[in-house]
Structure formats: structure tokens, C-alpha cells
Protein backbone atom coordinates (compact mmCIF):
# COMPACT_ATOMS: atom_id res chain seq x y z
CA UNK A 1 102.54 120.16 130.08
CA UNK A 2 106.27 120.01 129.19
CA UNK A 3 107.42 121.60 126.09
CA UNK A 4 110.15 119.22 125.54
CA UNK A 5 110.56 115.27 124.51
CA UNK A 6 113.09 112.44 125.16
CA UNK A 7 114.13 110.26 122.27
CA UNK A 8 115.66 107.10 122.82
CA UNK A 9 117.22 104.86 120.24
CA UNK A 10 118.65 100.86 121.44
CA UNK A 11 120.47 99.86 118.47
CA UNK A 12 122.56 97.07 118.30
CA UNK A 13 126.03 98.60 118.66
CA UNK A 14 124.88 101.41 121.24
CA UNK A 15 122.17 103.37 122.83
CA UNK A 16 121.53 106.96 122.36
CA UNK A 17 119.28 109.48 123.29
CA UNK A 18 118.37 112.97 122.31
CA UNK A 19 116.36 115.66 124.09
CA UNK A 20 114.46 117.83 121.58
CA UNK A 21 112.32 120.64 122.15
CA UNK A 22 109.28 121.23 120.65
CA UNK A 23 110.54 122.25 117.02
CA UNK A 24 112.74 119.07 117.12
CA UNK A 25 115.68 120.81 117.31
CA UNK A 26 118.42 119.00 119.44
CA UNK A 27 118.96 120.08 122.67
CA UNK A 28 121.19 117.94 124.67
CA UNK A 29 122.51 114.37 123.23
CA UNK A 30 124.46 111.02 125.04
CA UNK A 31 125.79 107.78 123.26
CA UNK A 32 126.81 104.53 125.43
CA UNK A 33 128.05 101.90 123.65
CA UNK A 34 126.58 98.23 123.48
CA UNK A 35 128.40 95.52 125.02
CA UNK A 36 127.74 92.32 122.64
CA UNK A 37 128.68 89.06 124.42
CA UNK A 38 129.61 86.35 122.09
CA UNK A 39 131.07 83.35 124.27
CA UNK A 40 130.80 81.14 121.20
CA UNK A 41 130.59 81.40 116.89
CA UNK A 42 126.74 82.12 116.65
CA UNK A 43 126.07 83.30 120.00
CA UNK A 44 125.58 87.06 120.27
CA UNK A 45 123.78 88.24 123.66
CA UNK A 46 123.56 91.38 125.93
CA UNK A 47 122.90 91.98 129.62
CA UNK A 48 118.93 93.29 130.46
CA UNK A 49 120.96 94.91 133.89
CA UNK A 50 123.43 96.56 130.85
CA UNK A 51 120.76 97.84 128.61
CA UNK A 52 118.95 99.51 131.12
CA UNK A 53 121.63 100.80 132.56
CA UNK A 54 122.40 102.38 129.18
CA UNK A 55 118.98 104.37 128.99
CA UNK A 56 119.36 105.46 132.67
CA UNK A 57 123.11 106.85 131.71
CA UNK A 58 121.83 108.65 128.40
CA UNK A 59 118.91 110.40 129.82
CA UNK A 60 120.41 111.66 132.73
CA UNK A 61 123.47 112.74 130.46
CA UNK A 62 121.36 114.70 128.39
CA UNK A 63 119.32 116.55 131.31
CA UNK A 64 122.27 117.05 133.15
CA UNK A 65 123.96 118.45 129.64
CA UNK A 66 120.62 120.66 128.84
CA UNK A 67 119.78 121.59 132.17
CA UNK A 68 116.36 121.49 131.35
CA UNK A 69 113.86 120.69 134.35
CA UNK A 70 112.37 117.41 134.85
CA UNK A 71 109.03 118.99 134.86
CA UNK A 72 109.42 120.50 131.56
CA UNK A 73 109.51 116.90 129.87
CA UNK A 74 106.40 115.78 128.60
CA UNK A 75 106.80 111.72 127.62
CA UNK A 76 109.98 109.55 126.69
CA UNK A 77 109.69 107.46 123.46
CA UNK A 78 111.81 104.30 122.72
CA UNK A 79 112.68 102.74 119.90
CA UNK A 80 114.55 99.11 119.77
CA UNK A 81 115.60 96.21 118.33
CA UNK A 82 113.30 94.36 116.44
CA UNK A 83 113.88 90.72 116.43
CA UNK A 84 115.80 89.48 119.61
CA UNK A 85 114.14 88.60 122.62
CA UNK A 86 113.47 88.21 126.32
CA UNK A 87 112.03 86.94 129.17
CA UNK A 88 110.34 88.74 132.39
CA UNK A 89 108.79 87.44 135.35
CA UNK A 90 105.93 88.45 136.32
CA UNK A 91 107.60 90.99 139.08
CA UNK A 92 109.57 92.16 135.79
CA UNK A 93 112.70 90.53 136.82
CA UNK A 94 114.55 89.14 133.71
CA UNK A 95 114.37 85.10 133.37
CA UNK A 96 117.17 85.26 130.48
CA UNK A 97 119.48 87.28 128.45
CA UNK A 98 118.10 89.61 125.25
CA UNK A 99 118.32 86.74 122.77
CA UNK A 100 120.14 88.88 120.15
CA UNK A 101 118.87 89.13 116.53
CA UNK A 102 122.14 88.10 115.65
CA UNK A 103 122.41 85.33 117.38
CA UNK A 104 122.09 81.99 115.32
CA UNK A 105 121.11 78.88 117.82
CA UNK A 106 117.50 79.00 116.99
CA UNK A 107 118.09 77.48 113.46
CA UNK A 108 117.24 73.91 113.97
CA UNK A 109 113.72 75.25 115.56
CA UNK A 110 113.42 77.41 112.49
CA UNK A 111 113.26 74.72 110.22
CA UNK A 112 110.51 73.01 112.76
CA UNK A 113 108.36 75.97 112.27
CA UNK A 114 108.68 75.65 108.32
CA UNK A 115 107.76 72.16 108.49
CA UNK A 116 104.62 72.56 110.48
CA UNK A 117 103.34 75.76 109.52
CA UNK A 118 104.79 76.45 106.16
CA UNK A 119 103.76 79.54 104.41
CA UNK A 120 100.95 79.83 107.16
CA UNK A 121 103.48 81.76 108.99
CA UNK A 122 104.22 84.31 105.75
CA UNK A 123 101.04 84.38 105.04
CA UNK A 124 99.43 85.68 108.73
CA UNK A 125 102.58 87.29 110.01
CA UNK A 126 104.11 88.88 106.70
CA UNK A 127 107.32 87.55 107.12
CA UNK A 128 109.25 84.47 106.70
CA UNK A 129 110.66 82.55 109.70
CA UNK A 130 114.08 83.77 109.94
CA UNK A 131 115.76 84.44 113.43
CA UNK A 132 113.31 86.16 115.28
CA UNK A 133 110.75 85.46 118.48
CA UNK A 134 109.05 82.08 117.54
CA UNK A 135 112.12 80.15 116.92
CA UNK A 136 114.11 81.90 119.77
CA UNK A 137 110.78 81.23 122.20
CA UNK A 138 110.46 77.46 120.69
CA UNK A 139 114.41 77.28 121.49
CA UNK A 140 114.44 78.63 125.02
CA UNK A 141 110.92 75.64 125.63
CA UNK A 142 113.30 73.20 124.07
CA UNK A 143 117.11 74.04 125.21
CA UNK A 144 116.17 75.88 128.91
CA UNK A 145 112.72 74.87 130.20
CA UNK A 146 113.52 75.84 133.23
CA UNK A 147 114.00 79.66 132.16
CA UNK A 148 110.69 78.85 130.03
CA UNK A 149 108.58 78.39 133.04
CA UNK A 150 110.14 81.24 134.50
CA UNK A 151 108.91 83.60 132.22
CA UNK A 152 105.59 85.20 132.38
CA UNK A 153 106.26 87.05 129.09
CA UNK A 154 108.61 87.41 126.20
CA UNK A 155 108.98 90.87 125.24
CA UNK A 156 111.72 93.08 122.88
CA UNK A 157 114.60 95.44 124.74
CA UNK A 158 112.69 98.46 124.68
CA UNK A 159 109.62 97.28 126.46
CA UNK A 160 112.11 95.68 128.90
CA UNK A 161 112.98 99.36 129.49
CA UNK A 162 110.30 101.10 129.90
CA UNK A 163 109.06 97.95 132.34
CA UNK A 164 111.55 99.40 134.53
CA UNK A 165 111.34 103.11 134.31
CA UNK A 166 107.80 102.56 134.91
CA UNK A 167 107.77 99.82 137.90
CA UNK A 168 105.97 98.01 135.44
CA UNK A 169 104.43 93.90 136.39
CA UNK A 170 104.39 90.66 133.91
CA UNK A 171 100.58 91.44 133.75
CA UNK A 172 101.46 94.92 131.84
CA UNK A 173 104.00 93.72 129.00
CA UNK A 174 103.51 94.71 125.75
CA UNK A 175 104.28 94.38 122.44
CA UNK A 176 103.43 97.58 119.70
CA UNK A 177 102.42 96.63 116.01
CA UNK A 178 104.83 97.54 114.10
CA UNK A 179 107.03 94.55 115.65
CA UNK A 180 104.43 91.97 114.93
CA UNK A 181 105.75 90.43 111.57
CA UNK A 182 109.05 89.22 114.03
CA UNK A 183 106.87 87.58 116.13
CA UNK A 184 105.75 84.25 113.73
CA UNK A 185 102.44 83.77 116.16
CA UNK A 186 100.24 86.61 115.15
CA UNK A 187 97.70 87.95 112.47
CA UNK A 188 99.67 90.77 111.85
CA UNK A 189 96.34 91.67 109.54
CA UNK A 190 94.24 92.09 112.39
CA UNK A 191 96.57 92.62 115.13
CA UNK A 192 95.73 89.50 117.16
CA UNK A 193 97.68 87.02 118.13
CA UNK A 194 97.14 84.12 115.73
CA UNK A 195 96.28 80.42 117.50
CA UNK A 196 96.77 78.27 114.39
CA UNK A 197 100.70 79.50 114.68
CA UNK A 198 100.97 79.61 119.00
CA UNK A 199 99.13 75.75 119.56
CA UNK A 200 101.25 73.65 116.83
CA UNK A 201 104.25 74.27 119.55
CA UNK A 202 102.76 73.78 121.99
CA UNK A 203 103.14 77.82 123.59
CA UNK A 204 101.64 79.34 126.49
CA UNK A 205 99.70 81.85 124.55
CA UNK A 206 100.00 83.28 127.99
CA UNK A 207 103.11 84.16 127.85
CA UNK A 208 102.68 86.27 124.63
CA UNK A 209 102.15 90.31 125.77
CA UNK A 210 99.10 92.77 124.70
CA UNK A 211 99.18 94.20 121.18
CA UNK A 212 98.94 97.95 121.25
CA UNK A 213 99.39 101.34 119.41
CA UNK A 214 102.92 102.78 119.02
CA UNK A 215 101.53 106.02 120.51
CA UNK A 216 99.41 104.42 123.60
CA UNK A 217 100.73 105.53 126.93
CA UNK A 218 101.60 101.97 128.71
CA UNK A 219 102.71 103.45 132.03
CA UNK A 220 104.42 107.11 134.44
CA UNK A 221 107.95 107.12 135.44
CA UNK A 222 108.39 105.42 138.93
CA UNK A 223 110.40 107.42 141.56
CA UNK A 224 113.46 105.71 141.15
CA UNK A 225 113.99 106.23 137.63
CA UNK A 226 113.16 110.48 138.08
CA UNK A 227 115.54 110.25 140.72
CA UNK A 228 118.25 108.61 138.67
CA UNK A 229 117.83 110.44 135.88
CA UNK A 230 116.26 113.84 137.03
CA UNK A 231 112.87 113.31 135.27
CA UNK A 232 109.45 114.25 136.69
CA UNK A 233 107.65 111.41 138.62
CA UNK A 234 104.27 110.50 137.18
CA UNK A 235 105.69 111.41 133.64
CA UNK A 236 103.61 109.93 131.01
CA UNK A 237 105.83 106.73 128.56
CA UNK A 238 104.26 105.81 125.60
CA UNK A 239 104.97 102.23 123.79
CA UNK A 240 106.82 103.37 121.05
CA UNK A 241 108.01 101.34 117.96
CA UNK A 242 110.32 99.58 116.81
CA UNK A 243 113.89 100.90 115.49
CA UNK A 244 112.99 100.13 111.60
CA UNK A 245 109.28 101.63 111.92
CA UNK A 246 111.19 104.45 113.69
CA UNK A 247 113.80 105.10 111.06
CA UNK A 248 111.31 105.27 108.22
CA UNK A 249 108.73 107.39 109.78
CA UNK A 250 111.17 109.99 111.38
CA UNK A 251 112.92 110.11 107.63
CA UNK A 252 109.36 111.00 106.07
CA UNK A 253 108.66 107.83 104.60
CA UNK A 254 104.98 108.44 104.90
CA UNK A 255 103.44 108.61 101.37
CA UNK A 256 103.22 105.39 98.48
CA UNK A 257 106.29 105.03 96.46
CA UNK A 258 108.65 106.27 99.15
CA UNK A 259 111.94 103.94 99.48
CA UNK A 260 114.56 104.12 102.07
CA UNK A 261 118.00 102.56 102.54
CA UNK A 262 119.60 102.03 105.67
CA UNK A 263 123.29 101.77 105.77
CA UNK A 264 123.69 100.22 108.89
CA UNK A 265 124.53 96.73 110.82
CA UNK A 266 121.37 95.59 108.90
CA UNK A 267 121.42 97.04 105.70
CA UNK A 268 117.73 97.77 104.98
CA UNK A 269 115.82 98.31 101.81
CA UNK A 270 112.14 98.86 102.19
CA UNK A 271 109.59 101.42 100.36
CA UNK A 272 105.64 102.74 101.82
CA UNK A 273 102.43 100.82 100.43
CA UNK A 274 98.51 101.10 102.00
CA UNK A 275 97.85 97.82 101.09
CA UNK A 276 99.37 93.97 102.55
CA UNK A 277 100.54 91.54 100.55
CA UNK A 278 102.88 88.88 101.41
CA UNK A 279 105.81 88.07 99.71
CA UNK A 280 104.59 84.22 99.43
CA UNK A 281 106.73 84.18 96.34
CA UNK A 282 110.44 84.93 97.22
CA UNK A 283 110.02 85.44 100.81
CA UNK A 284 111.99 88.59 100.11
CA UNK A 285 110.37 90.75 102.08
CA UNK A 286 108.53 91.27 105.66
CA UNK A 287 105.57 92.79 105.82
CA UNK A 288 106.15 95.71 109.07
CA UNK A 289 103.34 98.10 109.71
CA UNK A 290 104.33 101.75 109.66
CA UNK A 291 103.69 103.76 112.56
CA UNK A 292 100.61 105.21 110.45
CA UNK A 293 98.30 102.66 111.29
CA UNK A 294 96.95 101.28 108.27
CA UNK A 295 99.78 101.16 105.94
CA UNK A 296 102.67 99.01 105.63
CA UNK A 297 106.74 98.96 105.23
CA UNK A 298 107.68 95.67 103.52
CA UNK A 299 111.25 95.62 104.02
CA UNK A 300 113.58 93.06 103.02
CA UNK A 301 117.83 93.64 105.21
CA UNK A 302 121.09 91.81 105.10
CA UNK A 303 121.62 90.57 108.25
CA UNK A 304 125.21 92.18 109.01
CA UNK A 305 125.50 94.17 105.84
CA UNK A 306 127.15 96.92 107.03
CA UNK A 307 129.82 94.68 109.24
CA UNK A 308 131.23 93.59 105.96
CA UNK A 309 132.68 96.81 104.92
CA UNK A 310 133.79 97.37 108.57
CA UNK A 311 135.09 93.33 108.66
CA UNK A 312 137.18 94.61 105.61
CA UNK A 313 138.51 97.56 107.10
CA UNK A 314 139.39 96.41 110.43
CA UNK A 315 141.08 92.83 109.06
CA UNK A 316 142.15 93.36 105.88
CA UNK A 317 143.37 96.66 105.86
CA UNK A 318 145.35 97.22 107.91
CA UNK A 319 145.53 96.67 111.44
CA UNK A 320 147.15 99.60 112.66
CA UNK A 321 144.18 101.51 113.35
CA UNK A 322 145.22 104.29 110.52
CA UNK A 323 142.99 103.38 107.11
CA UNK A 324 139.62 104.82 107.62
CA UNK A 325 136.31 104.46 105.29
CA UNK A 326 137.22 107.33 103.43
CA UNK A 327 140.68 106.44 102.53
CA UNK A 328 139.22 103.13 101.12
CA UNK A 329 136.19 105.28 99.12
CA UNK A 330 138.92 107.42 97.31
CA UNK A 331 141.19 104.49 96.54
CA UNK A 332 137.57 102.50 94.73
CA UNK A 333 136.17 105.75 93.36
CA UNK A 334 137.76 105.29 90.00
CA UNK A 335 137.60 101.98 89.56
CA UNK A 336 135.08 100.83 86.71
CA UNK A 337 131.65 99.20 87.84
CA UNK A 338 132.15 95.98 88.05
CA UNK A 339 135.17 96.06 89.65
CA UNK A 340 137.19 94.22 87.15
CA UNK A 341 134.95 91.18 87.13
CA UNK A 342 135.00 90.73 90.65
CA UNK A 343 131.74 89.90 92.30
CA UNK A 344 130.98 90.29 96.26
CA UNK A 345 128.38 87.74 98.29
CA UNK A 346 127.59 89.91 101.24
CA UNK A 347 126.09 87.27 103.72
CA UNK A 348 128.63 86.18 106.36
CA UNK A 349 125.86 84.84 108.13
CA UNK A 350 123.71 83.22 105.74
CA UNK A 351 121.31 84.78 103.95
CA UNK A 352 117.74 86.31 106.11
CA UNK A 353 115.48 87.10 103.64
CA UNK A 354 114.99 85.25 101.26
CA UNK A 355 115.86 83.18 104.52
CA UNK A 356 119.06 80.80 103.67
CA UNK A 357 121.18 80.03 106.55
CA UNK A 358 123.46 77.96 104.34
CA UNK A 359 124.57 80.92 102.23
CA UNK A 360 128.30 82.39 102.77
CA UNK A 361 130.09 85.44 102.29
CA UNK A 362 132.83 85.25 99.80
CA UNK A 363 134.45 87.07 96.72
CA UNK A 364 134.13 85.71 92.87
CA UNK A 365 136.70 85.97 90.03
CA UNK A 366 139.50 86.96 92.08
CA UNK A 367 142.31 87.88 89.74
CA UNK A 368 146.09 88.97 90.10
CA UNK A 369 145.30 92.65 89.10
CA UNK A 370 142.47 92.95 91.88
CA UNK A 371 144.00 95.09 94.33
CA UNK A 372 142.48 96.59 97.91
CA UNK A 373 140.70 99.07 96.15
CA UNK A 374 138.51 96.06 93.74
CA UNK A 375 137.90 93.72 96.91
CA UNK A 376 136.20 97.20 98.72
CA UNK A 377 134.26 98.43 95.94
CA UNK A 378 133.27 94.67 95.55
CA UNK A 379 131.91 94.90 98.65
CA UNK A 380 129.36 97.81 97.68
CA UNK A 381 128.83 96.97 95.38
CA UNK A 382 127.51 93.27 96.27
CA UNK A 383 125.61 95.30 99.16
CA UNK A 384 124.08 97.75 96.42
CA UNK A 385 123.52 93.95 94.01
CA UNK A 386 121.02 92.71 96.90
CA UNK A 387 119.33 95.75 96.90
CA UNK A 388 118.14 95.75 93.34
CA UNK A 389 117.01 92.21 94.22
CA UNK A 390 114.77 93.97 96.73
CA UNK A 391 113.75 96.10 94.20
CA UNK A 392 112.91 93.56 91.28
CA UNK A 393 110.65 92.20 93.96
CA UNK A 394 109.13 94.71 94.98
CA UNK A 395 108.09 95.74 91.26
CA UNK A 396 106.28 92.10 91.20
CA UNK A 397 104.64 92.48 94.46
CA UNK A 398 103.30 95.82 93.18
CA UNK A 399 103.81 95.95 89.54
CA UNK A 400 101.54 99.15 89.96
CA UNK A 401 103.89 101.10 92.33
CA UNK A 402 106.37 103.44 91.27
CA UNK A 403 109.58 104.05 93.14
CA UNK A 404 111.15 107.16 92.45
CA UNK A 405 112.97 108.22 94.86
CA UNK A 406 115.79 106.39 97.29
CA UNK A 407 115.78 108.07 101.05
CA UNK A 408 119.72 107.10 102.32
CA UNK A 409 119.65 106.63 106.10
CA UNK A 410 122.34 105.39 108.67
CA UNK A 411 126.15 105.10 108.39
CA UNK A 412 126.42 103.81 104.66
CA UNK A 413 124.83 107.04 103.74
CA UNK A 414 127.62 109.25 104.44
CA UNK A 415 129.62 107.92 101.45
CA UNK A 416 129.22 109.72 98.37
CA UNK A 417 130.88 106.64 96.68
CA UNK A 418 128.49 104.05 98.22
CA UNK A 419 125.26 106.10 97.23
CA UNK A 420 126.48 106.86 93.40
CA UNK A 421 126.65 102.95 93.51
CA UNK A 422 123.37 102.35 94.68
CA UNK A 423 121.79 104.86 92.37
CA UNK A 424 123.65 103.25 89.66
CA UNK A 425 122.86 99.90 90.09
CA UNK A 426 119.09 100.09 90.27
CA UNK A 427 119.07 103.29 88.21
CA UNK A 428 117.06 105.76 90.95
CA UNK A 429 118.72 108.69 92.50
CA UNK A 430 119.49 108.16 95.93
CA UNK A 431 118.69 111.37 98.57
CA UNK A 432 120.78 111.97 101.73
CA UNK A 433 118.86 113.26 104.51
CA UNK A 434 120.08 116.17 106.32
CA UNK A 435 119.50 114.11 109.76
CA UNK A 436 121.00 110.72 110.03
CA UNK A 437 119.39 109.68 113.20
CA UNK A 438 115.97 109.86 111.87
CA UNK A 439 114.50 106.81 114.20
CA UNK A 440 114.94 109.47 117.05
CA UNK A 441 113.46 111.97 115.17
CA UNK A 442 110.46 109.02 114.53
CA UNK A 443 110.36 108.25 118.32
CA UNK A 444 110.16 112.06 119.48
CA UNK A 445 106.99 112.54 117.47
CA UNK A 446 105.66 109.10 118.71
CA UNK A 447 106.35 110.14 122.30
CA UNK A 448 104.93 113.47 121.78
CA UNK A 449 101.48 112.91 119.76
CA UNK A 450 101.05 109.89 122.94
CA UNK A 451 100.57 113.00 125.48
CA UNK A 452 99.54 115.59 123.13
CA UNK A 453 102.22 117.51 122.23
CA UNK A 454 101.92 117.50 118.66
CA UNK A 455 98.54 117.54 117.10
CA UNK A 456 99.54 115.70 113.62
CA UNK A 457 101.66 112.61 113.54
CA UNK A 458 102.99 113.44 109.98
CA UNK A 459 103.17 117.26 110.48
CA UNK A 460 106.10 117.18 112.59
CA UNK A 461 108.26 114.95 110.22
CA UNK A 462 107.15 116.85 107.25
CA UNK A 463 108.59 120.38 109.07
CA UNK A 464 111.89 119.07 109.65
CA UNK A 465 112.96 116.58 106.69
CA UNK A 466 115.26 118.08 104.56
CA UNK A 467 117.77 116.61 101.71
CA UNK A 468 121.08 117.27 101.78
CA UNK A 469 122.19 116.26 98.45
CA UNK A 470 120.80 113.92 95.35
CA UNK A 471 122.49 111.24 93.22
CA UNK A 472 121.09 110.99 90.11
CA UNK A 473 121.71 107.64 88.41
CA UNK A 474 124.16 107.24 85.44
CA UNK A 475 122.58 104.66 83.12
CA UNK A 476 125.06 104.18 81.04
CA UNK A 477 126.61 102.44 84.28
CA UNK A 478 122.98 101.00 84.92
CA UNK A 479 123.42 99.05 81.89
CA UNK A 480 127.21 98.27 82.65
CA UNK A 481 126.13 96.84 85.95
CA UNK A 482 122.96 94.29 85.03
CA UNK A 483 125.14 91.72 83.70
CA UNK A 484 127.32 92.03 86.88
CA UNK A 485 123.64 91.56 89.10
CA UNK A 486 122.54 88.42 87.11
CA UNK A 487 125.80 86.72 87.57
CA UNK A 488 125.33 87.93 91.67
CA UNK A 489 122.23 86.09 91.92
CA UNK A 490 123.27 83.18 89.25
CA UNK A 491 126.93 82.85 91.78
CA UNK A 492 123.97 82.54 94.74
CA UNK A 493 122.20 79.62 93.29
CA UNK A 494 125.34 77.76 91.98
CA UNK A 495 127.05 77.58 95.04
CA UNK A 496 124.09 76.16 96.60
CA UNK A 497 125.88 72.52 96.88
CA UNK A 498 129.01 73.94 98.45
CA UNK A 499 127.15 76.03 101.06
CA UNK A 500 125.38 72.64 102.26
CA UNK A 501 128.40 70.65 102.89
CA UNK A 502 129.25 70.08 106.05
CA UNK A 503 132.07 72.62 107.72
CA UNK A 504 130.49 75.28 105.33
């Protein structure tokens, strides 16, 4: 058997993949960049041709870069996008475009879902209806039954993927379980696929794929796909996971208590608990199974989160290219928490969980003396304010459970600035890992236990996750920043009545 793994990661704004060898140390790496077609407000799609296109670029980038042999690879793992979706046939030819997770048509069916099946949904899935597979499948019955019938199954972009690599048929979809709380039609409990949620909408339970491990082997590389990319034919692809589950488990979020924060498109705030437990309360949080089967990764993300501090940069600037995220750090690192009484509402897009599409993004107590350096520290600050949300939450949901610790993943985490804020603001130092791309790392070690490379699933991860550097929390500033907090979740409520207007 090979000695070395493929990694691949399908994020929103790109793909990227990473060859490592059996340490996990990186031998060869390849970015391609997403291309995100928006052809109206709310509409955010990609191209299936596109994203597969994207993994057959990467991979053969990175064994042309390591000039490692084909034979020498063991498995590929891929990690995706959670909550968009598509549609196959059942020759695995695409019947629509990968619904993106930012896209916003399926709202009117998400409020059809709440009215029929209520908390049911929470309750058996984990997670509230937001936009994710039932309302996007309900919208695609309603808006295109023609595409409807078409498809055999609905299925996320990295299953799409490896359909192809592997020559794979409608009959073989899948879907792994740590992407089951998106789905709003199964018992994410029992891993079944739940018919009090499919029949009230009158879905093709048919048309809903196989529920398996994140470490199952769901198909062998088809000669087309080793010829493209230089891999071995007959190479063993496991399911793999989804990017979230990925991220957590390759950052050594594997033991109760743990909390990680990714900095990213979605900013994500989730911690590790063996037990479920809905959020029937606040609907703060989803309920996602971690890769270790048998535990959970309630997570609650701002939808966008980290586009607001790149929304700022690229609009408000400046606009000739020259200001970067740095600049803006230094000119807000001296400014008092707070910033001058000015008070950031981070959801462009409305508000996911606790699910609000009404909500807006907008600043509070804008004053003559607020300058650049307010309005961007405002904006962490509001990012950093829905976190401790999270985190009040999360003390109710397990009043038992002690978070000590903040793992700081993604993008956001390479400001110093942005993670002193966070540890301030819910008062619990925040750790930078030494690898950012930990949902490769998480893949690797999925694709690799699926043929037997590694003999531990948790071994692997422990060996090679390091901290770069701790923030402990000032809480003098802790105590500066609570009144600042209430009046972020008091501005929320109050503006309730403006948000539902119409042409808001």
C-alpha cells in the first residue's frame, strides 16, 4: 500500500489540495479559486463541470509538483461544503447547479417547513431550518419540477466529486453523518432518514442518498480520472466529511470542553460534547456529529462573517487596492473596547442561527469622532459579540461543561488584534494553531484510517497539533465589554420592526 494521502478541501471561495506523507507533513500543495455566480441579489451558484474541474487541476498539480508515483497513493479524502446542494441523475450527470449555501431563494419554503414541522425538525435533525437541503430540495419540487424529476438524488459538492473520480451511478450516492443536521429529513440520532420530516412535502424519499461512515470506502478511481491526474487506477476513495467536521477534527477538537473558532466566510463557534441535545430553546446551535462517531459538535456560524471585514476593506477603504488587513489592525489596536460607543450588527444576510432572515447588517451610535479605525474594530468586535452569544448558550445547554480553552482556525485567526478581542470579550484565552488548514489535516487522517494507513483516528491529529501562541483574556476589558454585548443583543431585538418592513 501507498505511503502517502491526498487531502482535498472545497470551500466556498476555492479548492485546495495537499499531498501529505505519512507523518502529515506537506509534500506538494495547489489552490484554484471558486467561481461564485450571482446573476441576481440572493442568488449565489457554481458550475458541477467547474468544481470538478477544480479537484482534477489540484491533484494533478500537486503530483506533478511532488513527483510522487501514482502507485504510492493510498486513498483521496474530501471535505466540502456543508449546506448547498445538488442534483444527479442516475448516470451521475448533474440535473442542476450546486445550490449554494449562500444562496437565499429557498426562504419562502423555509418558513413552510416551520409551519408544518415546527421544532420536529430541531428536535430529530439538531438544527433549525435555515438555508440548507430541505428548503433548497422543497424549492427546486416547487420552482423547477422539471429538474426535480430529473434527479435521482440530491447530494453535497464533494460526493458530486468523488461520483466522478469514481465512475460512480445515482444508485451509489451518498451522504456521510456528519452532514446530516443540514439535511432537515433525518434522525440525525439514529442516522436514518426520518419519514415524519420527508412525507409532510410530499419527497421522494427516493431521491434521498445512503447514510454512511466518514471513513467507509464508497468507490476506486476510474481510468479517466488516474489518467488526468496521474493517480493509480483502482485506488481506494473514502466518503469523507464535511468541511466543519473536518476543520474541528484535524485541529484536535476531540476531547469535552474543546472550543474552536473559525475565522472564515462562515465565522464558526462550536465546542466537543458526547452527549445530543438540541438547542430547542434559542435555536442557536446545530447539532453536527464529529467524525468520532458517537460524539457531537454543536456549532452555531454567521453566515458571511468573515465577508464583513473584507466588505469593509474592499469598499470602504479604499479602493485602490493598497490598505490591507493589517494596516486596518494597527490603526484599531489602540482604540478602547467598545470602540467609542459604537456597536457592529454583523449579519448582511440576515441572521442563520438563531435563524432570522429579516435581520440586517448595520453600525449603532455613529458619532463625528468615529473614524476608519472605530467602524473596523466595530466590526470585530460585533463578530467577537455573537460569539459570546454562542457561548452563553452553550453554558445553558450544558451548564455542566467547562470551556477552557478557544482553538482559532481559518483566516480571522491570523490577527493578533481580532483574537485579543475574542479572548476579551468572553474572557477565555484564545490558541492559534500552528496549521491553519486543519480540515485537510482532518480529511488526510479520514482518507487514511478508510484504507488502513493509520491505525488510530485520533493518534494522528494528536502527533501533529501544535499552538503557536495563546491570548490570555484581560478581564478588566471583560468587564468593560458586557455592557457593550447586552446593548448588541438588546440593538437585535429593537430593530426587529424596522427589519420587517418592506425594502428592508
Amino acid at each position: 500500500m501507498g505511503r502517502y494521502v491526498i487531502a482535498v478541501d472545497m470551500g466556498t471561495q476555492g479548492t485546495k489540495t495537499v499531498l501529505y506523507d505519512e507523518q502529515l507533513n506537506e509534500i506538494a500543495t495547489s489552490f484554484v479559486q471558486s467561481n461564485l455566480i450571482s446573476p441576481n441579489a440572493g442568488e449565489i451558484q457554481q458550475d458541477p463541470d467547474e468544481i470538478f474541474d477544480s479537484v482534477v487541476d489540484t491533484v494533478k498539480d500537486v503530483m506533478e509538483r511532488s513527483g510522487v508515483p501514482g502507485k504510492d497513493v493510498c486513498s483521496i479524502g474530501i471535505d466540502s461544503q456543508m449546506s448547498g446542494i445538488m442534483g444527479v441523475d442516475k448516470d451521475w450527470n448533474s440535473t442542476t447547479y450546486y445550490d449554494s449555501w449562500l444562496d437565499t431563494r429557498c426562504e419562502k419554503y423555509m418558513g413552510v417547513m416551520k409551519e408544518r414541522c415546527g421544532e420536529r425538525i430541531l428536535e430529530l435533525t439538531g438544527a433549525a431550518v435555515t438555508y440548507d437541503h430541505g428548503p433548497k430540495i422543497v424549492w427546486w419540487k416547487s420552482e423547477h419540477p422539471q429538474a426535480y424529476a430529473r434527479t435521482d438524488k440530491w447530494i453535497i459538492p464533494s460526493v458530486y466529486a468523488i461520483g466522478r473520480i469514481c465512475g460512480l451511478k445515482g444508485s451509489d450516492a451518498f451522504i456521510d453523518y456528519t452532514n446530516l443536521h443540514f439535511t432537515c429529513f433525518a434522525d440525525n440520532y439514529n442516522k436514518t432518514w426520518a419519514d415524519e420530516l420527508i412525507y409532510p412535502f410530499d419527497i421522494d424519499k427516493n431521491k434521498l442518498p445512503r447514510i454512511t461512515e466518514p471513513t467507509s470506502v464508497v468507490g476506486k478511481v476510474a481510468r479517466d480520472f488516474a489518467q488526468a491526474t496521474g493517480l493509480s487506477e483502482g485506488m481506494p476513495v473514502v466518503a469523507g466529511c464535511g468541511d466543519q467536521a473536518a476543520t474541528a477534527f484535524g485541529a484536535g477538537i476531540i476531547r469535552k470542553g474543546m472550543v474552536y473558532d473559525v475565522g472564515g466566510t462562515a465565522s464558526v463557534f462550536s465546542f466537543f460534547v458526547d452527549d445530543y441535545k438540541p438547542d430547542t430553546k434559542h435555536g442557536a446551535f446545530m447539532q453536527m456529529r464529529s467524525v468520532l462517531d458517537g460524539h457531537w459538535q454543536p456549532f452555531g456560524f454567521i453566515n458571511g462573517g468573515g465577508l464583513c471585514l473584507r466588505w469593509f476593506r474592499n469598499e470602504l477603504a479604499g479602493r485602490d487596492g493598497k490598505i490591507s488587513y493589517d494596516d486596518l489592525s494597527a490603526e484599531a489596536k489602540d482604540i478602547s473596547p467598545g470602540s467609542g460607543g459604537l456597536v457592529f450588527i454583523p449579519h448582511f444576510g440576515g441572521r442563520v442561527l438563531p435563524n432570522d432572515p429579516n435581520v440586517r447588517g448595520s453600525w449603532i451610535g455613529l458619532k463625528f469622532s468615529h473614524k476608519r479605525e472605530h467602524l473596523y474594530r466595530a466590526i470585530m468586535e460585533g463578530l467577537a459579540y455573537e460569539n459570546r452569544f454562542y457561548q452563553q448558550v452553550a453554558n445553558e445547554l450544558y451548564p455542566d461543561l467547562a470551556l477552557e480553552v478557544v482553538y482559532a482556525i481559518g483566516g480571522g485567526a491570523k490577527s493578533k488584534l481580532f483574537n485579543s478581542i475574542k479572548a476579551d470579550i468572553l474572557g477565555l484565552p484564545y490558541a492559534k494553531l500552528e496549521r491553519s488548514d486543519s480540515a485537510l489535516v482532518g480529511s488526510a487522517v479520514v482518507a487514511g484510517y478508510g484504507v488502513g494507513l493509520f491505525d488510530s483516528l485520533t493518534e494522528p491529529i494528536l502527533k501533529v497539533t501544535k499552538i503557536a501562541e495563546t491570548i490570555e483574556p484581560d478581564m478588566d476589558k471583560h468587564e468593560l465589554y458586557q455592557p457593550y454585548f447586552e446593548a448588541y443583543k438588546d440593538i437585535i431585538e429593537a430593530l426587529h420592526p424596522i427589519y420587517e418592513r418592506e425594502g428592508f
